[in-house]
Protein backbone atom coordinates (compact mmCIF):
# COMPACT_ATOMS: atom_id res chain seq x y z
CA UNK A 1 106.40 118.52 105.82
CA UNK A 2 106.12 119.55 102.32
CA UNK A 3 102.57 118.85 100.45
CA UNK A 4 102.21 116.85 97.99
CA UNK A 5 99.68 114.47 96.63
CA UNK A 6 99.47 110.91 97.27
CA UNK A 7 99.25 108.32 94.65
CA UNK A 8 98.32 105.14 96.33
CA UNK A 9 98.76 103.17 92.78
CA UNK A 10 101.70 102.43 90.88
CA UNK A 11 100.51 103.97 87.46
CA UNK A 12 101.41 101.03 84.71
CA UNK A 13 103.75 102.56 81.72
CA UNK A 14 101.34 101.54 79.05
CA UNK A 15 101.20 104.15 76.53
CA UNK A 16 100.22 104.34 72.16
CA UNK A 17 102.77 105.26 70.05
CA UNK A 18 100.76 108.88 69.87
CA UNK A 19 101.20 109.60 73.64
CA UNK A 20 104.60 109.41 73.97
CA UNK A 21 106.79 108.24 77.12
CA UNK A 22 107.25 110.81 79.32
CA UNK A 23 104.22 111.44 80.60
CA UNK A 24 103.85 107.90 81.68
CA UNK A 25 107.31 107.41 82.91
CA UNK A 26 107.12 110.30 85.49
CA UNK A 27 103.83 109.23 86.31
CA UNK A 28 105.14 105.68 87.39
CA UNK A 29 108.37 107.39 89.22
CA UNK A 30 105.85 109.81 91.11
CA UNK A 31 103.74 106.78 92.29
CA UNK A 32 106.64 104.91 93.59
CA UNK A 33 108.18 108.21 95.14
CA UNK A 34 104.64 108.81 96.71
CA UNK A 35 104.50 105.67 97.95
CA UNK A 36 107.72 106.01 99.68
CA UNK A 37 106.07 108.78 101.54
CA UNK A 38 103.31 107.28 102.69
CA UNK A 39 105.18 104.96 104.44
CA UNK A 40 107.00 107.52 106.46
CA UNK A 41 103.92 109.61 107.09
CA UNK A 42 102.12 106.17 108.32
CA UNK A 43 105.25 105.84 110.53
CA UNK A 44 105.10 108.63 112.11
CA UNK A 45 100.92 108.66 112.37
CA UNK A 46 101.19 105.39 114.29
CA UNK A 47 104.49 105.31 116.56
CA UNK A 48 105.27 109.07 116.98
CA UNK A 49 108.50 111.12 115.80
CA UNK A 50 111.01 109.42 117.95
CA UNK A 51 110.30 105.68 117.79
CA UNK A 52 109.32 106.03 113.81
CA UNK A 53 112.93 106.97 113.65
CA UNK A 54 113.75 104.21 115.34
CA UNK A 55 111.50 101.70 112.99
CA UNK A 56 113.02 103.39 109.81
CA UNK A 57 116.40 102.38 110.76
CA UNK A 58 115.94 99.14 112.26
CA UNK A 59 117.67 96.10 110.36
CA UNK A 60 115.07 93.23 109.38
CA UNK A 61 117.25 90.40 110.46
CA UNK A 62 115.80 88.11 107.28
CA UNK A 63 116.88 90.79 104.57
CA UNK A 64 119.99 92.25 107.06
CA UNK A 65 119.20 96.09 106.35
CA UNK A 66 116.38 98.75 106.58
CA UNK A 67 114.02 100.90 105.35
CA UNK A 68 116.31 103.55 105.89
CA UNK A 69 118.96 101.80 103.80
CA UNK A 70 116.71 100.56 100.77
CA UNK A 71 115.14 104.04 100.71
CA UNK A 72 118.71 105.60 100.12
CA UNK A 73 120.17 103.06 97.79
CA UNK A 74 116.88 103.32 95.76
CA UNK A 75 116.59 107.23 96.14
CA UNK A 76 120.21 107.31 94.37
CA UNK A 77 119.26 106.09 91.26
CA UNK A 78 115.64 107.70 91.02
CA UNK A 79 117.16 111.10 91.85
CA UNK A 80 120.49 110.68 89.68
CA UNK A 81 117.92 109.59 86.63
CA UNK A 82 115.61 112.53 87.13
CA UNK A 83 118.46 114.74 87.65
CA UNK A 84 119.79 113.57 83.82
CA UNK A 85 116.54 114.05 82.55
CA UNK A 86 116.13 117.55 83.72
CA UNK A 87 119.54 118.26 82.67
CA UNK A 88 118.54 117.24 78.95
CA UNK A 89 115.77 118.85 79.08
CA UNK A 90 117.53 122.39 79.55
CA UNK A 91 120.31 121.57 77.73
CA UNK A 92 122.82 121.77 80.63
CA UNK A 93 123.83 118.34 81.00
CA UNK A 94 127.53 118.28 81.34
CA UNK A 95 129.01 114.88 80.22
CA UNK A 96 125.19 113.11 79.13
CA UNK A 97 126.35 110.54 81.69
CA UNK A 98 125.12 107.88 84.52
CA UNK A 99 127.46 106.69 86.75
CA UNK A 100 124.94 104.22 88.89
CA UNK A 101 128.03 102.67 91.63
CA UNK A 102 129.58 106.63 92.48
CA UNK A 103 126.83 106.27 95.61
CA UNK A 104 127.68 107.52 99.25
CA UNK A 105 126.83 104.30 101.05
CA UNK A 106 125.55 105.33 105.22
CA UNK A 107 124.97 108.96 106.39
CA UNK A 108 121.97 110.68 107.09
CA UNK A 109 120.06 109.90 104.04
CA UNK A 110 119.48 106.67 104.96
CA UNK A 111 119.53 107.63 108.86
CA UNK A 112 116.82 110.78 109.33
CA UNK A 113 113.60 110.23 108.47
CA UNK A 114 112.96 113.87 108.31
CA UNK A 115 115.98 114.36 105.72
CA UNK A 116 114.97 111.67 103.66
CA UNK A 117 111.36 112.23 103.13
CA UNK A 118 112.22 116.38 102.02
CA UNK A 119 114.82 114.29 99.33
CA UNK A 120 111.67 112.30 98.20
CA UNK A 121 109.46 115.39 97.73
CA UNK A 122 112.41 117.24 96.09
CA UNK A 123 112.33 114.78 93.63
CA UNK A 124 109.45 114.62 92.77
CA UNK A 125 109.19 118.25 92.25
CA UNK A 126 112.10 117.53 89.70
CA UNK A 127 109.87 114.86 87.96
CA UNK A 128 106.89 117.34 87.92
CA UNK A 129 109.10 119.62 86.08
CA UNK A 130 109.81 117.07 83.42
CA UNK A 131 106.00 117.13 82.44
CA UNK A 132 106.45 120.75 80.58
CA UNK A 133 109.66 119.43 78.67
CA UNK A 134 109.50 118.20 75.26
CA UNK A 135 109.00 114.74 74.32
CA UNK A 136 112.15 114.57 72.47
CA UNK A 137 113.86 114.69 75.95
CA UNK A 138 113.66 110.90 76.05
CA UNK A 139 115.35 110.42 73.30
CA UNK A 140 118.63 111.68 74.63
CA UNK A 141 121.81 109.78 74.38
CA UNK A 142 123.56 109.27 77.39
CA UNK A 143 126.14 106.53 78.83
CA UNK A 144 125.04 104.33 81.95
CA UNK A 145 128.30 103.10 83.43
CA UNK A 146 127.59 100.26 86.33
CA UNK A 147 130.43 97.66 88.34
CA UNK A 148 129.23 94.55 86.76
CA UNK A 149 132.10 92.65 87.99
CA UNK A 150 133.32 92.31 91.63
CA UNK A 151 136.46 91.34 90.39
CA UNK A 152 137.44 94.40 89.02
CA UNK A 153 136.14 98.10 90.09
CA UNK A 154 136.22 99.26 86.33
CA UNK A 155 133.10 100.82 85.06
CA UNK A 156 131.51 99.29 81.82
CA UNK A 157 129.79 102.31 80.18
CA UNK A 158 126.06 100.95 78.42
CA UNK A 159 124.70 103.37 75.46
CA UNK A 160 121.30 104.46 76.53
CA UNK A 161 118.56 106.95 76.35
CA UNK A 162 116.91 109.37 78.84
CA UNK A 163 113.28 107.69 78.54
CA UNK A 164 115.09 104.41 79.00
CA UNK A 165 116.77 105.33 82.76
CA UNK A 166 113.94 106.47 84.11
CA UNK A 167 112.06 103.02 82.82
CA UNK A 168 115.36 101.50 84.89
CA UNK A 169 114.71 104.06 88.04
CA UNK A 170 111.12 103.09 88.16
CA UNK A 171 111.61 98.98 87.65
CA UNK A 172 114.37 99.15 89.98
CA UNK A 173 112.71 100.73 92.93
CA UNK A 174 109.78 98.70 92.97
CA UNK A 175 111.92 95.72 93.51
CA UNK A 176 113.63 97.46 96.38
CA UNK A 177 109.71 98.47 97.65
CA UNK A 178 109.12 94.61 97.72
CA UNK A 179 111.64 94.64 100.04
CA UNK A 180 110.50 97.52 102.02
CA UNK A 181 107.10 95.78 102.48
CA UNK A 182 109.00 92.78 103.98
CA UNK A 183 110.49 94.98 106.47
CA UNK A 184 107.50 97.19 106.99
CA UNK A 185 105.00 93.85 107.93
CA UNK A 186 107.73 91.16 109.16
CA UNK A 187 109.87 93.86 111.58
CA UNK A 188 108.41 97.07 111.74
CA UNK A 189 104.89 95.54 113.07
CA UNK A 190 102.69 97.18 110.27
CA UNK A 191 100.02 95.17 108.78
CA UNK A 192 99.93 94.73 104.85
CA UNK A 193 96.64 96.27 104.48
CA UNK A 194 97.65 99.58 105.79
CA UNK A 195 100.12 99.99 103.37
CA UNK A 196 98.94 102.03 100.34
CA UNK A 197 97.26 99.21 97.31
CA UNK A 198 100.12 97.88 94.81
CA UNK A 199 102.97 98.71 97.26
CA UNK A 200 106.03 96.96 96.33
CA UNK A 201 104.03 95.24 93.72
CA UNK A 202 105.32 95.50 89.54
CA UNK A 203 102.78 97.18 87.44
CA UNK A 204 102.72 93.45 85.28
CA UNK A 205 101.78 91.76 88.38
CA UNK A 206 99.09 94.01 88.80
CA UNK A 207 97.74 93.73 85.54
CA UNK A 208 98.03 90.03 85.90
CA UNK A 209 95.99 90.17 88.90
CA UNK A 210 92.92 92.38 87.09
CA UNK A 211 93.20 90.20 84.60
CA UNK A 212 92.43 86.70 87.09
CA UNK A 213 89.24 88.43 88.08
């Protein structure tokens, strides 16, 4: 397994106007990517290779899919965002374009624990990247296009930003690491304390919490 270091946090995207975005927006996709990973490697520490391939790919029956499954459907937008961003950054990206619903549903990815976990840290190396680009990379334009309509498979295209799809890929995993943590404690047989702090929590619940002590 590759090496990379744990954040056991979810870093809240507070930043002045004189700081800038980036920074804190790859922090906060790094901490929820990390996160992912210590899950897996807490798997593996406590039921072995074999049967922690078995837990990642068990079905909760009160949320009707598994870890496996949330980690892929999550893992498509994170990566697809961070692979924009890097684009921008180098001035290679094609069509400045997100097309959220083009997913490959099933497959390994959400299958092989193993496979998954090397996506993870590949990703994160592409975030890491990010932190030597410019700041202006946030600002680039580029269309989100999402099915907002099950009556109709057309794509509605949504003007956006760089900086502001990898604010989406962040708030949108954490709600699928919620779920995760439902899995993890009510199927999987983990206890919430072993799980690392804030996991599956949002970063204003957090600060809502500091703030009640």
């Amino acid at each position: 397994f590759k090496n990379i270091n744990i954040i056991f946090a979810i870093t809240p995207c507070i930043t002045d106007k004189m700081a800038g975005i980036l920074q804190p927006l790859v922090r906060s996709n790094v901490a929820i990517l990390t996160q992912k990973i210590a899950l897996l490697d807490l798997l593996v520490s406590r039921y072995g290779n074999i049967k922690a391939l078995d837990k990642f790919t068990t079905v909760c029956p009160i949320l009707g899919a598994s870890v496996g499954q949330h980690y892929r459907h999550s893992m498509d937008h994170v990566e697809l965002a961070a692979l924009i961003a890097s684009s921008a950054g180098n001035g290679t990206s094609p069509s400045g374009e997100l097309h959220y619903d083009l997913r490959v549903r099933g497959g390994t990815l959400e299958k092989d624990l193993d496979l998954s976990r090397q996506r993870i840290a590949d990703v994160v190396d592409v975030f890491q990247s990010l932190l030597t680009e410019n700041e202006s990379v946030t600002t680039s334009p580029i269309n989100a296009y999402f099915n907002l309509s099950a009556d109709s498979d057309a794509e509605i295209g949504l003007p956006s930003t760089v900086g502001r799809e990898l604010g989406f890929a962040a708030h949108h995993a954490i709600h699928h690491m919620a779920m995760v943590k439902v899995i993890a404690v009510q199927t999987l047989g983990l206890e919430e304390g072993e799980l690392p702090h804030g996991f599956g929590r949002a970063p204003s619940t957090l600060i809502f919490d500091k703030k009640q002590t």
